[in-house]
N, C-alpha and C. Protein backbone atom coordinates (compact mmCIF):
# COMPACT_ATOMS: atom_id res chain seq x y z
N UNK A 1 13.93 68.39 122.12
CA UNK A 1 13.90 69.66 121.42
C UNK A 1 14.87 70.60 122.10
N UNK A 2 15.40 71.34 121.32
CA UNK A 2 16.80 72.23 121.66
C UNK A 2 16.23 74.03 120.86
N UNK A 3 16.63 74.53 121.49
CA UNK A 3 16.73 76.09 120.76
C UNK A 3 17.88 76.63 121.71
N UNK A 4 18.78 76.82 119.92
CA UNK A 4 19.95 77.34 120.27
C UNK A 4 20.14 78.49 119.27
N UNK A 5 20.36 79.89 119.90
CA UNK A 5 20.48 80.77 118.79
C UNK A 5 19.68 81.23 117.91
N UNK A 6 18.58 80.95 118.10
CA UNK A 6 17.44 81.39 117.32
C UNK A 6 16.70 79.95 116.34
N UNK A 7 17.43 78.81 116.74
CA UNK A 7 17.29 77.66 116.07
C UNK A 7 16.88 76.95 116.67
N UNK A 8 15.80 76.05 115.91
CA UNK A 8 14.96 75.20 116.95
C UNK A 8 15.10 73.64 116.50
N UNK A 9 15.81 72.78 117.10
CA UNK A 9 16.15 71.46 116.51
C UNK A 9 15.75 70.32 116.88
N UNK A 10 15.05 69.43 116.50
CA UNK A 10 13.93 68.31 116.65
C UNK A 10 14.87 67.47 116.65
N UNK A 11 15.00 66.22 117.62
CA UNK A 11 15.78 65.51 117.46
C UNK A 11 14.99 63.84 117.43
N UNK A 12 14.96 62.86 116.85
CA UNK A 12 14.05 62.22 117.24
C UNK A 12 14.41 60.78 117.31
N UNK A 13 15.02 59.93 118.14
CA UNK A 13 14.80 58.51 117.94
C UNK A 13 13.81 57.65 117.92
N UNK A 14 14.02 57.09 116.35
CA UNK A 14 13.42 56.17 116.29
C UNK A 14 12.99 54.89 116.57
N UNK A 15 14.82 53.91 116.43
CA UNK A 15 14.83 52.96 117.02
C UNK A 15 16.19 52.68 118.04
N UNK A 16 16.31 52.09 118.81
CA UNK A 16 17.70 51.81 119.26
C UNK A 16 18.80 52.00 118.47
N UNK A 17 18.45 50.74 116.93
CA UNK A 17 19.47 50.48 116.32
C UNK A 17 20.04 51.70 115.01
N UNK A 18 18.85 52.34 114.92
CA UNK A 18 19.11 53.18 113.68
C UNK A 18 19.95 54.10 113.70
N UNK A 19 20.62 54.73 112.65
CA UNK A 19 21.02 56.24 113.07
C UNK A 19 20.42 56.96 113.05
N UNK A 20 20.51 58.28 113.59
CA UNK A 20 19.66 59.07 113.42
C UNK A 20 19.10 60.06 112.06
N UNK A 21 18.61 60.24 111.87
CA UNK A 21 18.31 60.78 110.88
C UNK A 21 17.22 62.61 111.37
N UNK A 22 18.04 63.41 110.67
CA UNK A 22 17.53 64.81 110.55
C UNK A 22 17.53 65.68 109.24
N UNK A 23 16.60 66.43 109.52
CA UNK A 23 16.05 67.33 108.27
C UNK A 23 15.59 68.51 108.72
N UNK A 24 16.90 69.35 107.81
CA UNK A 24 16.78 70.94 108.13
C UNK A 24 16.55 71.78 107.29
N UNK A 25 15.46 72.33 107.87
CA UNK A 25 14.94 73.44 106.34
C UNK A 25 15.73 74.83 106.58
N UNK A 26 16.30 75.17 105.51
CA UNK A 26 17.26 76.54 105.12
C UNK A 26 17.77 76.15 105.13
N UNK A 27 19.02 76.41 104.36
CA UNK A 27 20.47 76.65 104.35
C UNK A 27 21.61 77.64 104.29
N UNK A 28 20.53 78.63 104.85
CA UNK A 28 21.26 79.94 105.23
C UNK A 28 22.68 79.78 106.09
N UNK A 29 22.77 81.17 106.78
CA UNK A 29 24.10 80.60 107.43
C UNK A 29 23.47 79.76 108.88
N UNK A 30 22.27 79.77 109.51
CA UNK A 30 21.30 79.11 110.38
C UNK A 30 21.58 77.90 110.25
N UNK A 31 21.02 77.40 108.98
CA UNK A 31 20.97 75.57 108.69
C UNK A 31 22.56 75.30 107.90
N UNK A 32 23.17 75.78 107.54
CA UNK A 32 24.74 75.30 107.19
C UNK A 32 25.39 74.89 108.24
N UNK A 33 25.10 75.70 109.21
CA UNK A 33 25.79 75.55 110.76
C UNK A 33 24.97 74.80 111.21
N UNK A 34 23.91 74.51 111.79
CA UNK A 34 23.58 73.29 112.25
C UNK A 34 23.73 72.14 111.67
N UNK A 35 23.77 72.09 110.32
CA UNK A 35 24.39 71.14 109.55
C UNK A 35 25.54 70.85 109.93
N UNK A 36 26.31 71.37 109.99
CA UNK A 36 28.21 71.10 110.40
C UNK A 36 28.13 70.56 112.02
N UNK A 37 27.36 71.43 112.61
CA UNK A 37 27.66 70.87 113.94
C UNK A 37 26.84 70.00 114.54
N UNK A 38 25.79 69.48 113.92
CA UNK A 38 24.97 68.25 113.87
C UNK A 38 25.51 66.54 113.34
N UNK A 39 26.63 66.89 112.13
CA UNK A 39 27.38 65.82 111.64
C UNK A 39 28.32 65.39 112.86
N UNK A 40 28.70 66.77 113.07
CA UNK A 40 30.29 66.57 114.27
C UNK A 40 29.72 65.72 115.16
N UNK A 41 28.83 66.39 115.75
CA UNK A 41 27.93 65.55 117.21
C UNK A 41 27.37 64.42 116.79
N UNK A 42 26.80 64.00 116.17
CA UNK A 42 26.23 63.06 115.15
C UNK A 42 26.83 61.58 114.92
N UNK A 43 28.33 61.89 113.73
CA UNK A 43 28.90 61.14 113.44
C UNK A 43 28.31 60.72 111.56
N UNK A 44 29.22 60.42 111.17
CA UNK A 44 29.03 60.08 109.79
C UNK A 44 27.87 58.78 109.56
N UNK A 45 27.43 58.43 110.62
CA UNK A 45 26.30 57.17 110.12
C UNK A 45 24.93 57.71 110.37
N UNK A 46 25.11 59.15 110.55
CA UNK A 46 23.70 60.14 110.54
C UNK A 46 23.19 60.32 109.56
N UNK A 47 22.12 60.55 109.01
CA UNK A 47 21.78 60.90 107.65
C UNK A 47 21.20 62.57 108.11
N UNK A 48 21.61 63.32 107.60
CA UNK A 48 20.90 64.58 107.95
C UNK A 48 20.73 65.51 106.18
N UNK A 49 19.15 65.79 105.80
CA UNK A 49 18.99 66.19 104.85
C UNK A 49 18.84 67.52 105.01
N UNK A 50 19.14 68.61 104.35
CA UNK A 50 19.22 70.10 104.27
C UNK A 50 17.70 70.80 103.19
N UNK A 51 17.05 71.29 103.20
CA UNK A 51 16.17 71.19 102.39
C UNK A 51 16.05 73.07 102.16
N UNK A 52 15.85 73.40 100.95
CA UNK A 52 16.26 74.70 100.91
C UNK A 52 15.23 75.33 99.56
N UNK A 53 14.01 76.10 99.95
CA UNK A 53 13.57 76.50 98.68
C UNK A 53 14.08 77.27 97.50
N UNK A 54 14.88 78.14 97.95
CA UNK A 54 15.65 78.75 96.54
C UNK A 54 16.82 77.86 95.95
N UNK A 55 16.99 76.75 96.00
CA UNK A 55 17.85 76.21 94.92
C UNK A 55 19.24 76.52 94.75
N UNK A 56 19.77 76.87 96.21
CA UNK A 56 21.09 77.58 96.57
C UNK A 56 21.46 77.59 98.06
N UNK A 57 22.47 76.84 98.45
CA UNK A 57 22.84 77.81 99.49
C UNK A 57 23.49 79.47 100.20
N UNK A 58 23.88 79.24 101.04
CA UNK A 58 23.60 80.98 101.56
C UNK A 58 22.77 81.78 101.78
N UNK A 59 21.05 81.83 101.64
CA UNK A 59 20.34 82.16 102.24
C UNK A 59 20.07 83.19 101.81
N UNK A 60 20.72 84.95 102.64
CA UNK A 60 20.87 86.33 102.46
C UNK A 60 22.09 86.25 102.10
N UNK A 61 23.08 85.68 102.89
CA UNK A 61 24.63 85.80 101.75
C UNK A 61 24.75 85.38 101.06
N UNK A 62 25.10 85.64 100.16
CA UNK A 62 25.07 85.29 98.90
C UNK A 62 26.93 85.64 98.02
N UNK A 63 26.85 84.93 96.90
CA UNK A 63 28.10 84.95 96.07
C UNK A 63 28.08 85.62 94.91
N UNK A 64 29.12 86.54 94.60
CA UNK A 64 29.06 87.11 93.33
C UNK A 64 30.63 86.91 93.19
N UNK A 65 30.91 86.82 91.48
CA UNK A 65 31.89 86.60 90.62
C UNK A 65 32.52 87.76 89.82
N UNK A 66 33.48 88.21 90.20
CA UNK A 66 34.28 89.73 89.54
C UNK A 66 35.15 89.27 89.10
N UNK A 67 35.49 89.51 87.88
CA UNK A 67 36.70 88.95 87.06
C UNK A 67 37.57 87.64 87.69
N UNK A 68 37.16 86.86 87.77
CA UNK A 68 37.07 85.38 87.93
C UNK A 68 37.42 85.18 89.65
N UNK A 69 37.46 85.80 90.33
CA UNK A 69 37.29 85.73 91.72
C UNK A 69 35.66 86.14 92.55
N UNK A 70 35.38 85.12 93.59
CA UNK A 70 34.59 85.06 94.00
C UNK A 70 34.37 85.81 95.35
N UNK A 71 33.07 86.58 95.55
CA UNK A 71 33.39 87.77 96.82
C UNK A 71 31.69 87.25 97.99
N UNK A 72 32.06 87.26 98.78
CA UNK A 72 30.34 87.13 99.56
C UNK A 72 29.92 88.42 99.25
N UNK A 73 28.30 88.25 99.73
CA UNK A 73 28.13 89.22 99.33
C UNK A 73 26.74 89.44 100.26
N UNK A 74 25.92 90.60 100.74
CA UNK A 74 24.57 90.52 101.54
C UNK A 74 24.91 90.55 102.94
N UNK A 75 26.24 90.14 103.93
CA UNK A 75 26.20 90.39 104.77
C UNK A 75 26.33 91.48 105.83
N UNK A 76 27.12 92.30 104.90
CA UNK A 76 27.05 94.03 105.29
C UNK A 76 25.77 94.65 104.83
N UNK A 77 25.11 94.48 104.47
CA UNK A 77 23.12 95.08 103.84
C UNK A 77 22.60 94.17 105.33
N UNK A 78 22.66 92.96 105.72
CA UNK A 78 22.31 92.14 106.79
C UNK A 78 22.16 93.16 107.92
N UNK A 79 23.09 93.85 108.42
CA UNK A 79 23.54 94.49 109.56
C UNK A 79 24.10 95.30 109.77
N UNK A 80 23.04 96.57 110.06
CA UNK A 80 23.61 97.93 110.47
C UNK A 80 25.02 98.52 111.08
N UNK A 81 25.35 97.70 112.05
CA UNK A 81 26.53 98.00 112.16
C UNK A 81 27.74 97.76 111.18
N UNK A 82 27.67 96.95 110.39
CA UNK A 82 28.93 96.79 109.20
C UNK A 82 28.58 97.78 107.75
N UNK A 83 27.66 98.53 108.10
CA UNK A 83 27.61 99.71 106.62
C UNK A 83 28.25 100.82 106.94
């Protein structure tokens, strides 16, 4: 077990031979990033599932669409210092 950043990550072998396999709930910017840097460390014969109740990634940031360009959006409301 690891806590990094406010993130708490279970790591678990099963068998010698297997890969590993992980499952991260959110996909905020929290679990996107442990996602990315879990593959890196990992390696592509990892299986790592992302599991996310709203049916979207980004979490609080979020995406909005203005005349056909796409803008983030929620991370200045996130944090006092960027308003």
């Amino acid at each position: 077990m690891a806590i990094s950043r406010g993130i708490l990550i279970f790591v678990a072998v099963v068998g010698a031979m297997e890969a590993p396999r992980v499952a991260i709930v959110g996909s905020g910017i929290g679990g996107s990033s442990a996602s990315v840097y879990l593959r890196r460390k990992l390696g592509h014969s990892s299986k790592i599932d992302v599991y996310e109740k709203d049916g979207h990634t980004c979490g609080r940031l979020g995406l909005i669409r203005v005349a056909g360009n796409e803008y983030n959006s929620g991370g200045c409301v996130i944090h006092p210092r960027n308003m």
